[in-house]
C-alpha atoms as a PDB file:
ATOM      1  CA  UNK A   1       0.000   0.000   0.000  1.00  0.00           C
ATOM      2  CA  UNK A   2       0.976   3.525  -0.965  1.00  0.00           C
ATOM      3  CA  UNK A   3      -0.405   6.927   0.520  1.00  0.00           C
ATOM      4  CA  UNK A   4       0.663   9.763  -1.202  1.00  0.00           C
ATOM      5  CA  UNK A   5       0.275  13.546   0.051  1.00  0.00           C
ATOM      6  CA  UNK A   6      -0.227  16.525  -1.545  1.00  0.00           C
ATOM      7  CA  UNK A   7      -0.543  20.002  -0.306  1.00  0.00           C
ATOM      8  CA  UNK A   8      -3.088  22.280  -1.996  1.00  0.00           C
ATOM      9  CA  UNK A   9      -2.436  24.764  -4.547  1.00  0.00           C
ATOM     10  CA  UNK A  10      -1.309  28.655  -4.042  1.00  0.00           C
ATOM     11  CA  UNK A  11      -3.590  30.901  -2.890  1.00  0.00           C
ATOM     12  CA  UNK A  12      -3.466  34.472  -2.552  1.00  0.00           C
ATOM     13  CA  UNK A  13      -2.990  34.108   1.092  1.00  0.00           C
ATOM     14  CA  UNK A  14       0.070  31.572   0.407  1.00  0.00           C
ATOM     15  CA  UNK A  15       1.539  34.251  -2.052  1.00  0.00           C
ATOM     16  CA  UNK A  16       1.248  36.994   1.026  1.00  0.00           C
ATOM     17  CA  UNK A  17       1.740  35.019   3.872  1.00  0.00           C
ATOM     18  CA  UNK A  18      -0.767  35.407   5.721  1.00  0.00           C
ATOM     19  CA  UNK A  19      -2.279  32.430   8.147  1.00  0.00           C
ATOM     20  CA  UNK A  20      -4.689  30.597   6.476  1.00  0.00           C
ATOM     21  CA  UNK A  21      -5.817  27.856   8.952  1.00  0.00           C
ATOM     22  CA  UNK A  22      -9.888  27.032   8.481  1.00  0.00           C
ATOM     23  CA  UNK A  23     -10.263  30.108   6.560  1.00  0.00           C
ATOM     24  CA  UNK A  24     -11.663  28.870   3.422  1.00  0.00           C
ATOM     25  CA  UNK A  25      -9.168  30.669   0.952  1.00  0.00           C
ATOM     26  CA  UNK A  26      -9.538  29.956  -2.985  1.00  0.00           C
ATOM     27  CA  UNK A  27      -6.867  28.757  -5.206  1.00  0.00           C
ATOM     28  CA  UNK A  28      -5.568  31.576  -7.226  1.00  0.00           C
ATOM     29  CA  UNK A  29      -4.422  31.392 -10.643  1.00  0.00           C
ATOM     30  CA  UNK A  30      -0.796  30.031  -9.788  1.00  0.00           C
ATOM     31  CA  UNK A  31      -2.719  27.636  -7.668  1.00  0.00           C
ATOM     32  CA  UNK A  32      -4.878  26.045 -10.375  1.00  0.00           C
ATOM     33  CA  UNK A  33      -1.729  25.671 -12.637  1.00  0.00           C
ATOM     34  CA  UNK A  34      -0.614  23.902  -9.644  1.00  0.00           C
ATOM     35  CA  UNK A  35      -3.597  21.799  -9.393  1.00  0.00           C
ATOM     36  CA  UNK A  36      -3.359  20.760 -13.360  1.00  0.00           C
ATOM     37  CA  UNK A  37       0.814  20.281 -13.345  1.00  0.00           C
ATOM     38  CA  UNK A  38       0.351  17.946 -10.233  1.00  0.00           C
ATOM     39  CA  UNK A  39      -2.704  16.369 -12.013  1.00  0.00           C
ATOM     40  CA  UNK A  40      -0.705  15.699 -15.064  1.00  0.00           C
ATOM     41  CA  UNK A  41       2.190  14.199 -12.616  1.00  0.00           C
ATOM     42  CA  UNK A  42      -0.307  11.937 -10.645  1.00  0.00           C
ATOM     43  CA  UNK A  43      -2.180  10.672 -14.599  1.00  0.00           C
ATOM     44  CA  UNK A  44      -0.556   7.351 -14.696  1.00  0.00           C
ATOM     45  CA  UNK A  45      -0.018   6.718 -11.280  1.00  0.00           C
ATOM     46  CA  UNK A  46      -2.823   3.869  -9.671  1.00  0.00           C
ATOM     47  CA  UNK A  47      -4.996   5.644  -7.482  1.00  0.00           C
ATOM     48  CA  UNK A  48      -7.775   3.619  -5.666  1.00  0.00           C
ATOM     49  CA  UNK A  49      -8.860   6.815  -3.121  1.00  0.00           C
ATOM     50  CA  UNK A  50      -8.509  10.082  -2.744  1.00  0.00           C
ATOM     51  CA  UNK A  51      -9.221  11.537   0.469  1.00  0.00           C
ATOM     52  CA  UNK A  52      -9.492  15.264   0.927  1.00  0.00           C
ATOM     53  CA  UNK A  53      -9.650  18.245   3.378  1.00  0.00           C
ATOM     54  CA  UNK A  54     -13.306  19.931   3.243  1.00  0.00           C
ATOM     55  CA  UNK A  55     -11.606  23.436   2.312  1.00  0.00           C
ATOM     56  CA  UNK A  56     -11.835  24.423  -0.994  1.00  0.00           C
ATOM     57  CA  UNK A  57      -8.410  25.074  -1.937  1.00  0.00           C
ATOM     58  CA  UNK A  58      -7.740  21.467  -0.861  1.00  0.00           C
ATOM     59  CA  UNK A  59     -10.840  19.644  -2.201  1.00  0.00           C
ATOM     60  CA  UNK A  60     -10.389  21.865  -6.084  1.00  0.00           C
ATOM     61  CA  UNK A  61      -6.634  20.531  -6.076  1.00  0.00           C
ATOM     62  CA  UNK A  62      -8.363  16.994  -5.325  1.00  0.00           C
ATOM     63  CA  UNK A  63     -10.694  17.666  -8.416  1.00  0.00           C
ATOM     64  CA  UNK A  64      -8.187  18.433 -10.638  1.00  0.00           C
ATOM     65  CA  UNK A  65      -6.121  15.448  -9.796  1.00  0.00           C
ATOM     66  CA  UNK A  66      -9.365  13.405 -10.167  1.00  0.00           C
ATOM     67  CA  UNK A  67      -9.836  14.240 -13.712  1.00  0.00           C
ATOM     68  CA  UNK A  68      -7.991  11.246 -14.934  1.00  0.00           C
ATOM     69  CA  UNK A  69      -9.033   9.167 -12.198  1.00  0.00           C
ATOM     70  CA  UNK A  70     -13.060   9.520 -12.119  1.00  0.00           C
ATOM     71  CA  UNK A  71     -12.901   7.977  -8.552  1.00  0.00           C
ATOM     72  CA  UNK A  72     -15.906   9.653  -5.677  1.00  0.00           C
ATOM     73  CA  UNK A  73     -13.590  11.889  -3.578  1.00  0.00           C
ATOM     74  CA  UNK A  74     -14.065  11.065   0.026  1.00  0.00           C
ATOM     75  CA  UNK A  75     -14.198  14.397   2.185  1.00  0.00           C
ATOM     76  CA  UNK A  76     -12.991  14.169   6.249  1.00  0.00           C
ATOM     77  CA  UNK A  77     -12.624  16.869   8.573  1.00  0.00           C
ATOM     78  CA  UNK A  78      -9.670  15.295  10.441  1.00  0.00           C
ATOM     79  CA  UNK A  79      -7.967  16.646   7.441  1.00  0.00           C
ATOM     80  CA  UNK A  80      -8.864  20.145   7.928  1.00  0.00           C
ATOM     81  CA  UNK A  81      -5.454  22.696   8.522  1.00  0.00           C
ATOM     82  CA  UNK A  82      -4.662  22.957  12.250  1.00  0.00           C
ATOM     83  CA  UNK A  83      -7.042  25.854  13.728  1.00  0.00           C
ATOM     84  CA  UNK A  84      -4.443  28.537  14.533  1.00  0.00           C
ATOM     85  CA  UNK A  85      -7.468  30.438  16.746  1.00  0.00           C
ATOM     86  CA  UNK A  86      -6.778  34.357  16.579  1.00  0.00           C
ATOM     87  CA  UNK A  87      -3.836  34.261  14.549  1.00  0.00           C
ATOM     88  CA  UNK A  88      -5.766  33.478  11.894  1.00  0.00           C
ATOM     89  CA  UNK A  89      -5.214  35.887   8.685  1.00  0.00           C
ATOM     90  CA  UNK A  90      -2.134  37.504  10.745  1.00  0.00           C
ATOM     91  CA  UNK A  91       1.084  37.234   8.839  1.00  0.00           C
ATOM     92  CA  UNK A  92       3.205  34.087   9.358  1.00  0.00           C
ATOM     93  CA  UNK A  93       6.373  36.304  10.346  1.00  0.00           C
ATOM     94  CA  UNK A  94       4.294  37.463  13.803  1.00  0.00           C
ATOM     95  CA  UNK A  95       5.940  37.030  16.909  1.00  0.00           C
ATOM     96  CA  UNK A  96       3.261  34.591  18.810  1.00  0.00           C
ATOM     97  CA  UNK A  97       3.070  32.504  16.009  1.00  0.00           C
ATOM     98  CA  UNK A  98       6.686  32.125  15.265  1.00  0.00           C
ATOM     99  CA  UNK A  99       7.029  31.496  18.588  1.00  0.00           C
ATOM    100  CA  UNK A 100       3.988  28.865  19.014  1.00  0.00           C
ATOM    101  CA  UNK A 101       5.195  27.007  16.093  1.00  0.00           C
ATOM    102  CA  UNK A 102       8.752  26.264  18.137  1.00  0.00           C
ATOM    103  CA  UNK A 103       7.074  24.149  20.303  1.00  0.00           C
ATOM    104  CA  UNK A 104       5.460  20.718  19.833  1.00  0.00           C
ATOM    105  CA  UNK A 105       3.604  21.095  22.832  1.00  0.00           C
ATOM    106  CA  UNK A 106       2.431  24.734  22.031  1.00  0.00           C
ATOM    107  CA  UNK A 107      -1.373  25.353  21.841  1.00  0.00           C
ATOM    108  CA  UNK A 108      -2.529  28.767  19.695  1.00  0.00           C
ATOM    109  CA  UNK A 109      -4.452  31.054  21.710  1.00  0.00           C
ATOM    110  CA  UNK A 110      -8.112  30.116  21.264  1.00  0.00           C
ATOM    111  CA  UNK A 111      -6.881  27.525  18.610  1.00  0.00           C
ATOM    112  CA  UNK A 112      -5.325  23.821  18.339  1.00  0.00           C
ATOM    113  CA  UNK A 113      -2.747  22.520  19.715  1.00  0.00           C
ATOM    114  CA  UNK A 114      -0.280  20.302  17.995  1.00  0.00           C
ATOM    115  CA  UNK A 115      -1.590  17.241  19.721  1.00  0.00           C
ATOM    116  CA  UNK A 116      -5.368  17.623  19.117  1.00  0.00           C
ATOM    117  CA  UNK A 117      -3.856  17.753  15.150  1.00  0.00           C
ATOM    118  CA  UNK A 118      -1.675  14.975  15.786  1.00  0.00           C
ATOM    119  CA  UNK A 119      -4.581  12.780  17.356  1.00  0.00           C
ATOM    120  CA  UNK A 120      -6.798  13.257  14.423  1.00  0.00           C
ATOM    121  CA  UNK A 121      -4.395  12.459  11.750  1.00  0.00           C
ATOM    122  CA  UNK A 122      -2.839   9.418  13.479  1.00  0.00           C
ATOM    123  CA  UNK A 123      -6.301   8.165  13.776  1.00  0.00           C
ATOM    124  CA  UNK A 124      -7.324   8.941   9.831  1.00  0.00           C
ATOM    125  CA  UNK A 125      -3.822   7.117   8.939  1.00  0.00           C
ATOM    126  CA  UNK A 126      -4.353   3.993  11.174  1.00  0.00           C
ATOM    127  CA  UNK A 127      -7.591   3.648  10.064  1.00  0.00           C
ATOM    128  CA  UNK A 128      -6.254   3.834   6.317  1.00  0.00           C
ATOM    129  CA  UNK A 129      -3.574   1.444   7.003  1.00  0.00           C
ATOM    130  CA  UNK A 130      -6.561  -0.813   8.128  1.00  0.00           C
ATOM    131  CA  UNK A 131      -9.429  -0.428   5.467  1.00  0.00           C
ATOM    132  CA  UNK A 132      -7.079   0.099   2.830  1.00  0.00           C
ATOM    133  CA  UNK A 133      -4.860  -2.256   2.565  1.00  0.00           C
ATOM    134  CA  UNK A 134      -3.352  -3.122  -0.760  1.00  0.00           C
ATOM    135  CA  UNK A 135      -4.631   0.105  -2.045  1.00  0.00           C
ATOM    136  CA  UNK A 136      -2.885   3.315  -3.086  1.00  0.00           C
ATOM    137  CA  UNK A 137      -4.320   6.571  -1.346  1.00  0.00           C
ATOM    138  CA  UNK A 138      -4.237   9.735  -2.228  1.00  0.00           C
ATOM    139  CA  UNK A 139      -4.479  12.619   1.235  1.00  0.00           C
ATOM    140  CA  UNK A 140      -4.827  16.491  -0.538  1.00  0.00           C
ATOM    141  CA  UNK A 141      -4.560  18.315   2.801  1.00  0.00           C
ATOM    142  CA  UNK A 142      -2.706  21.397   3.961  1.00  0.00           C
ATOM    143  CA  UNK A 143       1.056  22.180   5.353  1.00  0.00           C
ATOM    144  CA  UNK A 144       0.503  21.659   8.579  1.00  0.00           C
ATOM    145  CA  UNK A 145      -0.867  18.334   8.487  1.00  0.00           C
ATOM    146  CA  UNK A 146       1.854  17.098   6.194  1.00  0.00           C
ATOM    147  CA  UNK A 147       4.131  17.441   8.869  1.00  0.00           C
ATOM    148  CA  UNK A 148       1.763  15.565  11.096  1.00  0.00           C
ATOM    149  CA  UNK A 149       1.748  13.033   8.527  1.00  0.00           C
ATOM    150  CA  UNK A 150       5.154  12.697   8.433  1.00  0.00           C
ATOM    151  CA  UNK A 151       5.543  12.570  11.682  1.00  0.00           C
ATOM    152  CA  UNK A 152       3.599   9.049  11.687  1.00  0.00           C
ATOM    153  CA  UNK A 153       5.728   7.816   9.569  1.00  0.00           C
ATOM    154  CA  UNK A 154       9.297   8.930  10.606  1.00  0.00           C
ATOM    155  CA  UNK A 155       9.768  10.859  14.082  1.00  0.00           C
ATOM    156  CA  UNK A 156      11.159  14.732  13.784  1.00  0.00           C
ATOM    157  CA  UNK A 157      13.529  16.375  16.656  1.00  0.00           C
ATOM    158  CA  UNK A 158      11.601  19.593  17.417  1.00  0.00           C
ATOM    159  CA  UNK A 159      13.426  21.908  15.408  1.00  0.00           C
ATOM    160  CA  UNK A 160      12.719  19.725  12.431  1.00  0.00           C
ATOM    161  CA  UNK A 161       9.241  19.373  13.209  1.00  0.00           C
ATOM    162  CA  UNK A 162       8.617  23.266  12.829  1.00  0.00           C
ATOM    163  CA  UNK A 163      10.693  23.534   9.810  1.00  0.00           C
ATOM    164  CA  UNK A 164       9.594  20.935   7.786  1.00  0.00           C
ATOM    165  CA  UNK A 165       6.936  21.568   4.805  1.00  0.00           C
ATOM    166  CA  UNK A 166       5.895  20.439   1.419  1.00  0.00           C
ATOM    167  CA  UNK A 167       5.466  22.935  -1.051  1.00  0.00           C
ATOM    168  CA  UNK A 168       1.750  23.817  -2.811  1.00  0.00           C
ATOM    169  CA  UNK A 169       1.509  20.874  -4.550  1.00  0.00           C
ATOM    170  CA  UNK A 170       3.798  19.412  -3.499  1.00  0.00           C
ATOM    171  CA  UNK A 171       4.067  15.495  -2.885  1.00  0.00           C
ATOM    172  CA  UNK A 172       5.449  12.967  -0.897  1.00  0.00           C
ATOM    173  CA  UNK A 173       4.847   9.023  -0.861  1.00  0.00           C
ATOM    174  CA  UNK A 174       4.975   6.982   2.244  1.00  0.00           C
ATOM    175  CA  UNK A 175       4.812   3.203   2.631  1.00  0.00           C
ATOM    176  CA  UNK A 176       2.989   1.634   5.165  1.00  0.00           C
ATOM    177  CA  UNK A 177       5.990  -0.801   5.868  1.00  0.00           C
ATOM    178  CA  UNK A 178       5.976  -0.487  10.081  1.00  0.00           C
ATOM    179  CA  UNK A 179       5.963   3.426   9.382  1.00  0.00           C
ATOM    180  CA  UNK A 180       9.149   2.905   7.556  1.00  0.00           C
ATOM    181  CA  UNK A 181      10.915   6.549   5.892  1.00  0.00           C
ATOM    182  CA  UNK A 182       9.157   8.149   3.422  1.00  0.00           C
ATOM    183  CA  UNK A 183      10.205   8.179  -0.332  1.00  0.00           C
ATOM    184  CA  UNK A 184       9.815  11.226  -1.351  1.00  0.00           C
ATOM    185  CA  UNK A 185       8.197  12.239  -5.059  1.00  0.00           C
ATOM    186  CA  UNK A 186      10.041  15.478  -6.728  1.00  0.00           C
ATOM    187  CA  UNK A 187       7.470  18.008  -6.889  1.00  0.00           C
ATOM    188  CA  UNK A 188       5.008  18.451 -10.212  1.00  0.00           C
ATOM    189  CA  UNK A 189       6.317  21.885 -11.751  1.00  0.00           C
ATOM    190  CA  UNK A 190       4.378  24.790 -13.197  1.00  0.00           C
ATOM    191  CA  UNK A 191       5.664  26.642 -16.574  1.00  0.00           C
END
């Protein structure tokens, strides 16, 4: 079994950035291009499910990838970006937030913590691993939660952990192998 991970395409929010969280941004321009390179990357690859974030910038990317796989595109809310509370549409060079994000344990004020994101993911994956077996899956999610993901699969140090990202569009393959290291896919480019 195979689970690859994508992050969603630009928005204009990405482009500025700005916090996006649960805001429910749109893909810009860039980001559709996105959407339609990674598509093209993903054409020949065997998807059996693709599982996607409710926000729109997630579930369009998801769409567009789905073009040359006709397959019903399962929506959960344990992929939803962590809730960063009131930092929410504040830029991402603020001082709480670069702060917060230093620390594993760190809640946002009136938002997640990592663990409450770490919780819900680990329970999505296990339950993949289980009902999915022999089956390649496709998660479009957000940057946050691909570093939750990765997380399942190969522990970070906590510097690491706060560093690490995938790009829009970006994606990464992961074998469920006793959470063995990812392989990582190069990233589907744009003109």
């Amino acid at each position: 079994m195979s689970l690859y991970l994508t992050r969603h395409g630009q928005t204009d929010w990405n482009k500025n950035q700005l916090i996006q969280g649960r805001i429910d941004v749109p893909l810009n321009e860039v980001g559709l291009a996105e959407a339609k390179a990674l598509a093209l990357t993903l054409k020949d690859v065997r998807l059996d499910k693709i599982i996607s974030s409710p926000l729109q910038r997630a579930l369009n990317t998801a769409k567009a990838v789905n073009e040359y796989h006709h397959l019903e595109i399962e929506i959960d809310n344990r992929l939803l970006e962590q809730f960063y509370g009131d930092l929410e549409g504040t830029p991402r060079s603020g001082p709480i937030y670069l702060h917060k994000r230093q620390s594993i344990a760190a809640r946002y004020p009136n938002g997640e913590g990592y663990f409450d994101v770490v919780h819900r993911i680990y329970s999505l994956l296990d339950e993949i691993k289980a009902k999915y077996r022999d089956k390649n899956v496709l998660l479009v999610a957000h940057g946050g939660i691909s570093r939750v993901i990765r997380s399942y699969f190969q522990g970070f140090e906590n510097e690491d952990f706060a560093t690490f990202g995938i790009p829009n569009c970006g994606l990464l393959k992961f074998e469920f192998v006793d959470r063995d290291f990812p392989t990582i896919v190069p990233q589907a480019k744009t003109e």
